[in-house]
Protein backbone atom coordinates (compact mmCIF):
# COMPACT_ATOMS: atom_id res chain seq x y z
CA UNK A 1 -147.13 -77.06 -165.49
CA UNK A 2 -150.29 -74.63 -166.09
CA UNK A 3 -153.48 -75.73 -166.54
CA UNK A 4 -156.35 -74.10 -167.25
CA UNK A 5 -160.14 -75.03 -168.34
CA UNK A 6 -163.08 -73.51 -169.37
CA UNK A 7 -166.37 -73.26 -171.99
CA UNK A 8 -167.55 -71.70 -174.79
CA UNK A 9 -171.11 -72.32 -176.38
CA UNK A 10 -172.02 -71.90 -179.83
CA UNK A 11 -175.33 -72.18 -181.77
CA UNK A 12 -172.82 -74.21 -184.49
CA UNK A 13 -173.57 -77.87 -184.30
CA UNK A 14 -170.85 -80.23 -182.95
CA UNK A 15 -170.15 -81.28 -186.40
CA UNK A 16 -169.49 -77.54 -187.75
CA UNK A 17 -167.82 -76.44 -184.40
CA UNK A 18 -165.16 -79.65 -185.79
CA UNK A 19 -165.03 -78.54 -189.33
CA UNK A 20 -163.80 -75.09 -187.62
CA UNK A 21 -161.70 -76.39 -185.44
CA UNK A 22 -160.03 -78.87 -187.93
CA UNK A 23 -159.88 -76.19 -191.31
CA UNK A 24 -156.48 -76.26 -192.08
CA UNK A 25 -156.83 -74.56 -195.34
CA UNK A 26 -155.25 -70.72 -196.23
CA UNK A 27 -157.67 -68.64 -194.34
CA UNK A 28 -157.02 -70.51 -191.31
CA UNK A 29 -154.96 -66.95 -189.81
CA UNK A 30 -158.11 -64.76 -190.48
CA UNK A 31 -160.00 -67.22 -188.35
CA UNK A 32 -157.75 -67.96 -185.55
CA UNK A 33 -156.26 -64.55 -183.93
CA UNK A 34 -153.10 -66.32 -182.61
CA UNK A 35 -152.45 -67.96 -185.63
CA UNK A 36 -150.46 -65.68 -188.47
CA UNK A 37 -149.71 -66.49 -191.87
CA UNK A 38 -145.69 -66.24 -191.42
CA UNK A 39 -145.96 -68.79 -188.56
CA UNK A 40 -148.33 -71.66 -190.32
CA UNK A 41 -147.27 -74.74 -192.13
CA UNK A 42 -149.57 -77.72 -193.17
CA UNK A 43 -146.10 -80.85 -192.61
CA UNK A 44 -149.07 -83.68 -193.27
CA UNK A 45 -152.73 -83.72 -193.15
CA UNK A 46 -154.62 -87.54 -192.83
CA UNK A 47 -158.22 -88.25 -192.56
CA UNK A 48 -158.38 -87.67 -188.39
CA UNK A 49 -155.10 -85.96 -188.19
CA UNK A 50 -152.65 -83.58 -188.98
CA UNK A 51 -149.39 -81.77 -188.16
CA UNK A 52 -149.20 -78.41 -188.54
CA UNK A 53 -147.16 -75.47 -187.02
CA UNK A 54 -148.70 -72.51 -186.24
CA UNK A 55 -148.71 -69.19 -183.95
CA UNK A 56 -146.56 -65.98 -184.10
CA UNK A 57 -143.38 -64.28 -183.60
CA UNK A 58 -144.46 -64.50 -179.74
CA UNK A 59 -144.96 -67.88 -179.79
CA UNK A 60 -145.25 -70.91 -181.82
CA UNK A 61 -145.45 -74.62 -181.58
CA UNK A 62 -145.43 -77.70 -184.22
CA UNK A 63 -148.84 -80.13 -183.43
CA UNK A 64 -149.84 -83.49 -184.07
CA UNK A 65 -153.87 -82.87 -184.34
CA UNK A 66 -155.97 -86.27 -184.22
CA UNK A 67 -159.55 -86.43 -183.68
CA UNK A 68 -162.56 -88.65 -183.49
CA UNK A 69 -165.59 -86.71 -185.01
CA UNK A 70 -168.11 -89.76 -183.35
CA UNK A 71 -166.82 -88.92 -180.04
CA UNK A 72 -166.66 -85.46 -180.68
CA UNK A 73 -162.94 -84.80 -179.05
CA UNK A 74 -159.81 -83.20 -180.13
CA UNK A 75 -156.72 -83.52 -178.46
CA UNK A 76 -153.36 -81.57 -180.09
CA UNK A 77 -150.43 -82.80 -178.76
CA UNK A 78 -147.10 -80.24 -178.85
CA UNK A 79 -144.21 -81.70 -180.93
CA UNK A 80 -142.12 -78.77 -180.66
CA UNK A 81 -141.79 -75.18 -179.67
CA UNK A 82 -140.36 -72.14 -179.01
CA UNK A 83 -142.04 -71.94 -175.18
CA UNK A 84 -143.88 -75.00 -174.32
CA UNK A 85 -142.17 -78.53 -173.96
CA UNK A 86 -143.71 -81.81 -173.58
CA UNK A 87 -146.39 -83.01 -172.21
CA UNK A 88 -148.09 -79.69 -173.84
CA UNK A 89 -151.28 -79.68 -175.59
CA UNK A 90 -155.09 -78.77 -175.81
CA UNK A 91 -157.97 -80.96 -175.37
CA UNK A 92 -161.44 -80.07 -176.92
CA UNK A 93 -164.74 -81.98 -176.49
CA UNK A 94 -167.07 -81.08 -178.28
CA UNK A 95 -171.15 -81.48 -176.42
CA UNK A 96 -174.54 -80.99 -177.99
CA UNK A 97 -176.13 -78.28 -175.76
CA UNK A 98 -179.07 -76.95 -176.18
CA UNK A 99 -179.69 -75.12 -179.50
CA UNK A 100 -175.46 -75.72 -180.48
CA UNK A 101 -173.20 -76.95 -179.07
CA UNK A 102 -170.43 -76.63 -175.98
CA UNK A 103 -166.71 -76.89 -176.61
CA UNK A 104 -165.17 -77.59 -173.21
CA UNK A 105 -161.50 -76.79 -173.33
CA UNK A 106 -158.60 -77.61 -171.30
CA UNK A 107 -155.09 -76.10 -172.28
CA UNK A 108 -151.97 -77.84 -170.44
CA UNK A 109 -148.68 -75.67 -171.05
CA UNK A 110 -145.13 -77.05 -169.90
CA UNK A 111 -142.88 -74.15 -170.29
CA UNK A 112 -139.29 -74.77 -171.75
CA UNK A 113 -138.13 -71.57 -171.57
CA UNK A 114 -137.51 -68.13 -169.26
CA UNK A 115 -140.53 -66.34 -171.34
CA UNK A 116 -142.62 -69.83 -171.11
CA UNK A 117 -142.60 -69.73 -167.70
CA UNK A 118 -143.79 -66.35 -167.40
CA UNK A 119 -146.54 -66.96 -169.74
CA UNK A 120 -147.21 -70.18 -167.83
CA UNK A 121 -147.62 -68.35 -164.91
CA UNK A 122 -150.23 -66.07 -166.30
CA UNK A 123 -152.15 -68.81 -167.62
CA UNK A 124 -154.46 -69.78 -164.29
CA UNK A 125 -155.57 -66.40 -163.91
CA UNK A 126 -156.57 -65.29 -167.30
CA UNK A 127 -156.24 -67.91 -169.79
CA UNK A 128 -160.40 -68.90 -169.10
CA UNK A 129 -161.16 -65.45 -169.65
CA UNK A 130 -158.84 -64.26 -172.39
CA UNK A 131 -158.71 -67.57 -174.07
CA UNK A 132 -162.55 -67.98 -173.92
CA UNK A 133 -162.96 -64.23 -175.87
CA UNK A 134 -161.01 -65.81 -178.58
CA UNK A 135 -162.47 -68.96 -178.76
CA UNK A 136 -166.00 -67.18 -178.50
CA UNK A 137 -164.76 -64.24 -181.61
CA UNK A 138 -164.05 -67.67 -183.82
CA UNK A 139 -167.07 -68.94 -183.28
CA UNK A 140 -169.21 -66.17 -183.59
CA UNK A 141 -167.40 -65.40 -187.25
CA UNK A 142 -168.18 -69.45 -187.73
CA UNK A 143 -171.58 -68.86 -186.81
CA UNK A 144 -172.51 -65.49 -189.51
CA UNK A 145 -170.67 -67.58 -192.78
């Protein structure tokens, strides 16, 4: 299991910084660089949830979304996937900061295959850094609509 957390601050409020997070509408794989339009579905969308798949030929997973805007947390739970198995997921909360907002991530990956494992692997070391760049380039677009 590979685990790996970090933060990224916006000037978004936490209510916009969910709205981001939780657009599951067709632009979704302009705003999201590991998400492509070949690889995203929309199974079910409720009021504080959703299931969705989504990712790319490298690597995609089906999600159960749920989230409690009050609290300001997200948690999305892997259903099924090409490289990560269960017990997979992200967590985001969502913190008023000073002038925005942080969004403290943490990313747990359970590989279930050869090319999950290797990803896995690769995760500790730069996942905060590499993940955090893309977090930071949605936000930024977020934050010049």
């Amino acid at each position: 299991m590979a685990t790996t957390k970090f933060t990224v601050h916006t000037s978004l409020s936490p209510s916009d910084v969910m709205a981001v997070i939780n657009d599951f509408g067709p632009d979704r794989s302009r705003w999201w660089p590991n998400v492509d339009e070949a690889h995203f579905t929309v199974h079910e969308l409720g009021p504080d949830w959703a299931e969705v798949t989504e990712g790319t030929n490298m690597g995609w997973e089906r999600e159960r979304y749920s989230w409690d805007a009050a609290a300001g947390i997200v948690t999305i739970e892997t259903l099924d996937s090409n490289l990560w198995g269960t017990g997979s997921g992200w967590r985001y909360e969502l913190v008023p900061a000073s002038a925005g907002t942080d969004l403290k991530v943490t990313l747990t990956r359970v590989p279930n295959s050869f090319k999950g494992k290797l990803i896995a692997a690769l995760i500790p070391i730069a996942g905060p850094r590499t993940l955090g760049k893309q977090f930071e380039s949605v936000l930024r677009r977020a934050e010049s609509r």
